[in-house]
PDB file of N, CA and C in Angstrom:
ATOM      1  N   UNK A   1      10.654 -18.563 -37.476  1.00  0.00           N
ATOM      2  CA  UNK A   1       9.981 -19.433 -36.519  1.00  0.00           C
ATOM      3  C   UNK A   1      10.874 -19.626 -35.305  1.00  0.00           C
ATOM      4  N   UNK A   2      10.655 -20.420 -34.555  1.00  0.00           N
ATOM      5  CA  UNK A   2      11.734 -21.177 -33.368  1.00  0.00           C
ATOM      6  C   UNK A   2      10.901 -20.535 -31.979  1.00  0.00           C
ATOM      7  N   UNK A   3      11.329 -20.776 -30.873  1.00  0.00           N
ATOM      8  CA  UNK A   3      10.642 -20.352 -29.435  1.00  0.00           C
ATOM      9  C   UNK A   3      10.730 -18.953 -29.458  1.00  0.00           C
ATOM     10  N   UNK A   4       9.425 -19.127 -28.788  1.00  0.00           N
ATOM     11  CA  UNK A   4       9.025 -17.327 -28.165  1.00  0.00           C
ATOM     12  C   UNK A   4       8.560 -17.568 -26.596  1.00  0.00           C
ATOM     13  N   UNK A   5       9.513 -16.423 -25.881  1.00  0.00           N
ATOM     14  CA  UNK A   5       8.910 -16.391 -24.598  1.00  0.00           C
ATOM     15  C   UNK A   5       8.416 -14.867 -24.099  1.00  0.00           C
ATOM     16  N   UNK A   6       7.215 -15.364 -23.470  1.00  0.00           N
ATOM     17  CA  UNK A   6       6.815 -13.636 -22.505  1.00  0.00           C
ATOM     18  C   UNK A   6       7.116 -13.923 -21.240  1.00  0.00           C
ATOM     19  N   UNK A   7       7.694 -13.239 -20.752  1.00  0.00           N
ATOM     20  CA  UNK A   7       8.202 -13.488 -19.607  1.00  0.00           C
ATOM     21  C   UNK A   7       8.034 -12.484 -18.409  1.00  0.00           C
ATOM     22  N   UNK A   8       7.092 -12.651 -17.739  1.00  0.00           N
ATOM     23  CA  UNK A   8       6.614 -12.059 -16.311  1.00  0.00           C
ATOM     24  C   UNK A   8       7.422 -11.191 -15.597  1.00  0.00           C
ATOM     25  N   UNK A   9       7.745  -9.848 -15.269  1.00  0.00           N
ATOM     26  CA  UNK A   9       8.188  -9.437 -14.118  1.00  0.00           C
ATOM     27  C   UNK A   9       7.188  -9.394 -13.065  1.00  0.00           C
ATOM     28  N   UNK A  10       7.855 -10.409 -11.981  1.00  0.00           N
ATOM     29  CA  UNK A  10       7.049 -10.777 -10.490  1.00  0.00           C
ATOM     30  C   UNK A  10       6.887  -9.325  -9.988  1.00  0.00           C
ATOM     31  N   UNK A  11       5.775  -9.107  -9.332  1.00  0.00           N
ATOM     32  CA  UNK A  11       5.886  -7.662  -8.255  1.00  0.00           C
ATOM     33  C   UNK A  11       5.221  -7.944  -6.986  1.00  0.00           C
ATOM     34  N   UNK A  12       5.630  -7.463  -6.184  1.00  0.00           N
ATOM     35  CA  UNK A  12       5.050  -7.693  -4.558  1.00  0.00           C
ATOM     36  C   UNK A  12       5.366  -7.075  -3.704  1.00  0.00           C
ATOM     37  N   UNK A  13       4.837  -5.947  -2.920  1.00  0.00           N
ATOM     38  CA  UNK A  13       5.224  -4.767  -2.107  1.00  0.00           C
ATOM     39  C   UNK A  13       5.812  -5.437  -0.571  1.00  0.00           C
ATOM     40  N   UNK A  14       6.509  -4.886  -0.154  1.00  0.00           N
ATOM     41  CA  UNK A  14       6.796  -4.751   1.476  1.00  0.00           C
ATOM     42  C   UNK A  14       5.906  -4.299   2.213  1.00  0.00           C
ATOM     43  N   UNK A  15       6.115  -4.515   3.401  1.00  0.00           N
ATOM     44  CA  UNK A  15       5.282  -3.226   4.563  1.00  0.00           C
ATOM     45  C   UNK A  15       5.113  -2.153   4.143  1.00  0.00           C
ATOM     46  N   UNK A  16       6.154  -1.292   4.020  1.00  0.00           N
ATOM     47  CA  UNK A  16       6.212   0.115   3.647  1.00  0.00           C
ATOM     48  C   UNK A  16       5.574   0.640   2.404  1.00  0.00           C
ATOM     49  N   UNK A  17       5.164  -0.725   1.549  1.00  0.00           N
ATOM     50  CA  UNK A  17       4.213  -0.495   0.096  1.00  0.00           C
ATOM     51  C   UNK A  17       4.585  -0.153  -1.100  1.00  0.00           C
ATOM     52  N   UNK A  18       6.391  -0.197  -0.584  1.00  0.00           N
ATOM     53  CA  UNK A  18       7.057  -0.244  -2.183  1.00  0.00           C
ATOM     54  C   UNK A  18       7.457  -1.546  -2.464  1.00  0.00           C
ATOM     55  N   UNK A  19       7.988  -2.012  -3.471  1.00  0.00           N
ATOM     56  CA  UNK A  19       8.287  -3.175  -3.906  1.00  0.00           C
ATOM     57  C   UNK A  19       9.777  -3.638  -2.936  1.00  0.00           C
ATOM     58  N   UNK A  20       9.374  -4.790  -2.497  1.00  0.00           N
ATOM     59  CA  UNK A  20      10.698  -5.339  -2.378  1.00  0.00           C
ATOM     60  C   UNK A  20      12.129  -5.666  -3.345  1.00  0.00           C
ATOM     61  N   UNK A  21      13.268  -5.063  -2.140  1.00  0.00           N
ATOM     62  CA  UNK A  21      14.335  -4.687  -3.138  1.00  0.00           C
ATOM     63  C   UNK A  21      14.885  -5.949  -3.899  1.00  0.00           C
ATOM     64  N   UNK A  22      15.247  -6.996  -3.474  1.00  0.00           N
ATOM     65  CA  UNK A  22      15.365  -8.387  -4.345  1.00  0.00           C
ATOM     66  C   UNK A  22      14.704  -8.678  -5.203  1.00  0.00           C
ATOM     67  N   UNK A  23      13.051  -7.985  -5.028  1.00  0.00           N
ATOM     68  CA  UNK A  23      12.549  -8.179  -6.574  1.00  0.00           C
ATOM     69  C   UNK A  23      12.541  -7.145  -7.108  1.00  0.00           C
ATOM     70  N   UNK A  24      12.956  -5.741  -7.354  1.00  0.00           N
ATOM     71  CA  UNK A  24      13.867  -4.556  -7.854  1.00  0.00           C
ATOM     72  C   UNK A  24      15.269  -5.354  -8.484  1.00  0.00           C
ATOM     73  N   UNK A  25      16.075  -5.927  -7.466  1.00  0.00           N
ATOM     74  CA  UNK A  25      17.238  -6.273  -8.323  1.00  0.00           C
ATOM     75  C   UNK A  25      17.053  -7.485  -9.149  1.00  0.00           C
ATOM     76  N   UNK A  26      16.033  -8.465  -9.143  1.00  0.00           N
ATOM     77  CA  UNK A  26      15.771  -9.648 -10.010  1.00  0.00           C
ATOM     78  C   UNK A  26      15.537  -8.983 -11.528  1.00  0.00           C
ATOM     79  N   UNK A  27      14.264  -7.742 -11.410  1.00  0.00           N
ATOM     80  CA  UNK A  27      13.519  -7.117 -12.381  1.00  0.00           C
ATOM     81  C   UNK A  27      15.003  -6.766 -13.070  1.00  0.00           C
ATOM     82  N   UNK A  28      15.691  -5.392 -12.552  1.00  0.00           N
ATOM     83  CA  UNK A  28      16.638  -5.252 -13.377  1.00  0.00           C
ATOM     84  C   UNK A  28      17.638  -5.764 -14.201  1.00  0.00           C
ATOM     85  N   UNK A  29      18.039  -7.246 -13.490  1.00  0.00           N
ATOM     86  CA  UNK A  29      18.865  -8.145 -14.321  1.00  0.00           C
ATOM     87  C   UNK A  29      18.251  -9.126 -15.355  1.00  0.00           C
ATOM     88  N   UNK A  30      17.024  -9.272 -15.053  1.00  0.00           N
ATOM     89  CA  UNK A  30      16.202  -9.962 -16.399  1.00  0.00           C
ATOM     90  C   UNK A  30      16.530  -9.074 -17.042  1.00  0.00           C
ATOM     91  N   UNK A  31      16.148  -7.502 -16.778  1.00  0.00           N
ATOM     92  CA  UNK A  31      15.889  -6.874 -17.965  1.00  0.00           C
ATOM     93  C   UNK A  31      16.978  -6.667 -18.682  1.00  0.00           C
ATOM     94  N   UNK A  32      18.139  -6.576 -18.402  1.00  0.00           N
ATOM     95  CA  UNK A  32      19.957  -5.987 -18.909  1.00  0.00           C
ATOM     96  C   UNK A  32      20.052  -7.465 -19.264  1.00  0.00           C
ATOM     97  N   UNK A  33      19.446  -8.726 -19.057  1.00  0.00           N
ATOM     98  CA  UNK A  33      20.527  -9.946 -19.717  1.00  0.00           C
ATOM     99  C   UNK A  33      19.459 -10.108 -21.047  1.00  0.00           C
ATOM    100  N   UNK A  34      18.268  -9.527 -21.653  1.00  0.00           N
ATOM    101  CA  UNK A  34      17.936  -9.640 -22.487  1.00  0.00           C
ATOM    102  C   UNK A  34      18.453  -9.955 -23.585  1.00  0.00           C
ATOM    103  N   UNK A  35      18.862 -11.168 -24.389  1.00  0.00           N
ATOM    104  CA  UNK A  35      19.478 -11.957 -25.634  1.00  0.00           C
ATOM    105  C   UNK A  35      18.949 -11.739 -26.752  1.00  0.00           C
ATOM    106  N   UNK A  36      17.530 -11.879 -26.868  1.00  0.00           N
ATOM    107  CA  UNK A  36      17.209 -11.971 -28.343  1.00  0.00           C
ATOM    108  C   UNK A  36      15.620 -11.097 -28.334  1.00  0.00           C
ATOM    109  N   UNK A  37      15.173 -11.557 -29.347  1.00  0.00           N
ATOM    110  CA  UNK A  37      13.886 -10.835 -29.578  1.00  0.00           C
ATOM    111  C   UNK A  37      12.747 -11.572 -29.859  1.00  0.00           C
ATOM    112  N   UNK A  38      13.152 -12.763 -29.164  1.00  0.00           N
ATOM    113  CA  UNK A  38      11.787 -13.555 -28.997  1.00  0.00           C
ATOM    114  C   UNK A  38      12.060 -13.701 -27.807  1.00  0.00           C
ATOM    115  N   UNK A  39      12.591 -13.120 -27.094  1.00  0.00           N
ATOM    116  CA  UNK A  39      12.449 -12.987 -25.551  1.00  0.00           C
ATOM    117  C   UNK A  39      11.984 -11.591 -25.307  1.00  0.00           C
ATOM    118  N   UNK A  40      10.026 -11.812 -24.453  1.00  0.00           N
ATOM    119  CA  UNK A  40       9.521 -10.172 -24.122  1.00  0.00           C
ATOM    120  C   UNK A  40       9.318 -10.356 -22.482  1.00  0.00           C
ATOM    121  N   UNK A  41       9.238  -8.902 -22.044  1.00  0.00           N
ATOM    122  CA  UNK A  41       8.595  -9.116 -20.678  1.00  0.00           C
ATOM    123  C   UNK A  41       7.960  -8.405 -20.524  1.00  0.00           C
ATOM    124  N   UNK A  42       6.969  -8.833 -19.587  1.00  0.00           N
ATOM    125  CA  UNK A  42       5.691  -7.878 -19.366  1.00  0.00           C
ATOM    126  C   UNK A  42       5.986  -7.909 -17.898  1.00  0.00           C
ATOM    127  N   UNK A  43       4.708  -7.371 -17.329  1.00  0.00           N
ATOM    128  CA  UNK A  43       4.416  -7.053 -15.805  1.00  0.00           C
ATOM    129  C   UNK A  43       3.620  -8.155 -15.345  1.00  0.00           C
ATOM    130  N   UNK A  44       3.920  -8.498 -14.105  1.00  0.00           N
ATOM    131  CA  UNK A  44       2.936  -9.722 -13.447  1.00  0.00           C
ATOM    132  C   UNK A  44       3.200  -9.365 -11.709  1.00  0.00           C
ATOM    133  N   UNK A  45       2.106  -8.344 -11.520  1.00  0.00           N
ATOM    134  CA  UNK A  45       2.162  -7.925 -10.244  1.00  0.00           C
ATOM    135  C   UNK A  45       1.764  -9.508  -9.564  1.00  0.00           C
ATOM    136  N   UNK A  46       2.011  -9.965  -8.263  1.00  0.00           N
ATOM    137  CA  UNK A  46       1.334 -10.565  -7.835  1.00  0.00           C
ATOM    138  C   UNK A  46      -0.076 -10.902  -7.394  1.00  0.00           C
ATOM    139  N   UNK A  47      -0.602 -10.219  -6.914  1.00  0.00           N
ATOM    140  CA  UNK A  47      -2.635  -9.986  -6.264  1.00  0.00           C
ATOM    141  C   UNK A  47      -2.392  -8.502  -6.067  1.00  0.00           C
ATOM    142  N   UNK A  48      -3.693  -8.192  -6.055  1.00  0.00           N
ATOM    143  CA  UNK A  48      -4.284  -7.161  -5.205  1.00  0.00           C
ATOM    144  C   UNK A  48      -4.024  -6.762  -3.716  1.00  0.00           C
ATOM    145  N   UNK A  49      -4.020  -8.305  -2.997  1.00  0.00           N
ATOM    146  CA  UNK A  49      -3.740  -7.445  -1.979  1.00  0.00           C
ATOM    147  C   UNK A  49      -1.568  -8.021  -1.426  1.00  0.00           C
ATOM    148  N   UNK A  50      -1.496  -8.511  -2.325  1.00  0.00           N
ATOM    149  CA  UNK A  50       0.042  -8.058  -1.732  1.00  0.00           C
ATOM    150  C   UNK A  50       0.654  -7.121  -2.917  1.00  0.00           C
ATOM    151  N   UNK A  51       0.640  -6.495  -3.359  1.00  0.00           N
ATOM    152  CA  UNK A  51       1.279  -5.486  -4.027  1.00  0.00           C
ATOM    153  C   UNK A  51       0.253  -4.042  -3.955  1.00  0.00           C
ATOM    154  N   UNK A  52       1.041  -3.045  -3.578  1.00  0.00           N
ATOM    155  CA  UNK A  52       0.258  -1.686  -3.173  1.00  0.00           C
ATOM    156  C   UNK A  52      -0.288  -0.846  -4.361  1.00  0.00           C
ATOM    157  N   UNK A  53      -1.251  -0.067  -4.100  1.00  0.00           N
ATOM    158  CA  UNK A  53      -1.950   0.671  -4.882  1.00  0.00           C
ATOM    159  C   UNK A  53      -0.797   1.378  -5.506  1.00  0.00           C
ATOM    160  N   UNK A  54       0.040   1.828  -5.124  1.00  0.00           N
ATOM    161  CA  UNK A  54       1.392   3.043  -5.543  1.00  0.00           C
ATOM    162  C   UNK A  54       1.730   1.996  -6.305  1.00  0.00           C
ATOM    163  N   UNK A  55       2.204   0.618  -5.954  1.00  0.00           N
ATOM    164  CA  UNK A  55       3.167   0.405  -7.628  1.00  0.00           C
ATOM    165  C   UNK A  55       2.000  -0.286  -8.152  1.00  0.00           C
ATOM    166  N   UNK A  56       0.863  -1.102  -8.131  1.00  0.00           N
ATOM    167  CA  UNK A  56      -0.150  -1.104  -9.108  1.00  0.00           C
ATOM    168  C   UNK A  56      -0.230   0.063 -10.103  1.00  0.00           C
ATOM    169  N   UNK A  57      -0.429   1.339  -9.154  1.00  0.00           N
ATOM    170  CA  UNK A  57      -0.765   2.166 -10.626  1.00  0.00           C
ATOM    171  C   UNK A  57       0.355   2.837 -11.289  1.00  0.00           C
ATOM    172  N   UNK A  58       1.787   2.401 -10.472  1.00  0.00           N
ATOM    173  CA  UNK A  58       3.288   2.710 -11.404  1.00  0.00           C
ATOM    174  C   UNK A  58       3.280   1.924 -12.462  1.00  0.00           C
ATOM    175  N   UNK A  59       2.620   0.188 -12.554  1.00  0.00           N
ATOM    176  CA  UNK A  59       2.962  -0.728 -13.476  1.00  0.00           C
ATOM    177  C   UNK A  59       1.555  -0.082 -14.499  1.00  0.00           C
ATOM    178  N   UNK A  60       0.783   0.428 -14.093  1.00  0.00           N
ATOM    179  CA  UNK A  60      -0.554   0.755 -15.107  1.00  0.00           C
ATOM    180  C   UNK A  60       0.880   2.156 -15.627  1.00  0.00           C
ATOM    181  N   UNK A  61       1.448   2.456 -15.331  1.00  0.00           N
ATOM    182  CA  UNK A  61       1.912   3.655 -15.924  1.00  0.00           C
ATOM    183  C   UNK A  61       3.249   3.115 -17.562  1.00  0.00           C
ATOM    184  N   UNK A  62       3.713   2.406 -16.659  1.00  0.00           N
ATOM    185  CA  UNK A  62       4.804   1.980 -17.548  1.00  0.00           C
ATOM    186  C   UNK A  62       4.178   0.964 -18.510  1.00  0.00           C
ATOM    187  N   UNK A  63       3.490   0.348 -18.230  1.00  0.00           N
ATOM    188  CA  UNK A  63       2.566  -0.563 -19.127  1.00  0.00           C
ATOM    189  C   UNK A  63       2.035  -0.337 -20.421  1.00  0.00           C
TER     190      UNK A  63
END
């Protein structure tokens, strides 16, 4: 028993329609400080229209 968390990676593209790099380097350090195994993360693009079709259908890929 004890706490379980799912825990969101934020996504939200730039101008240029790739993801902004601060939330590239946020994503990666959630993911490397991972502790235990009731800690999961999933994907949590922001909307439709601020995150681009290219990493929408990168996160449908890795998903």
């Amino acid at each position: 028993m004890g706490l379980r968390a799912a825990i969101g990676l934020f996504s939200i593209s730039g101008p240029d329609g790739e993801m902004v790099p601060c939330n590239l380097r946020c994503r990666e350090e959630l993911l490397k400080s991972r502790v235990s195994e009731r800690i999961q993360f999933c994907h949590a693009p922001h909307a439709v229209y601020s995150v681009s079709e290219r990493v929408l259908r990168r996160i449908a890929e890795e998903a």
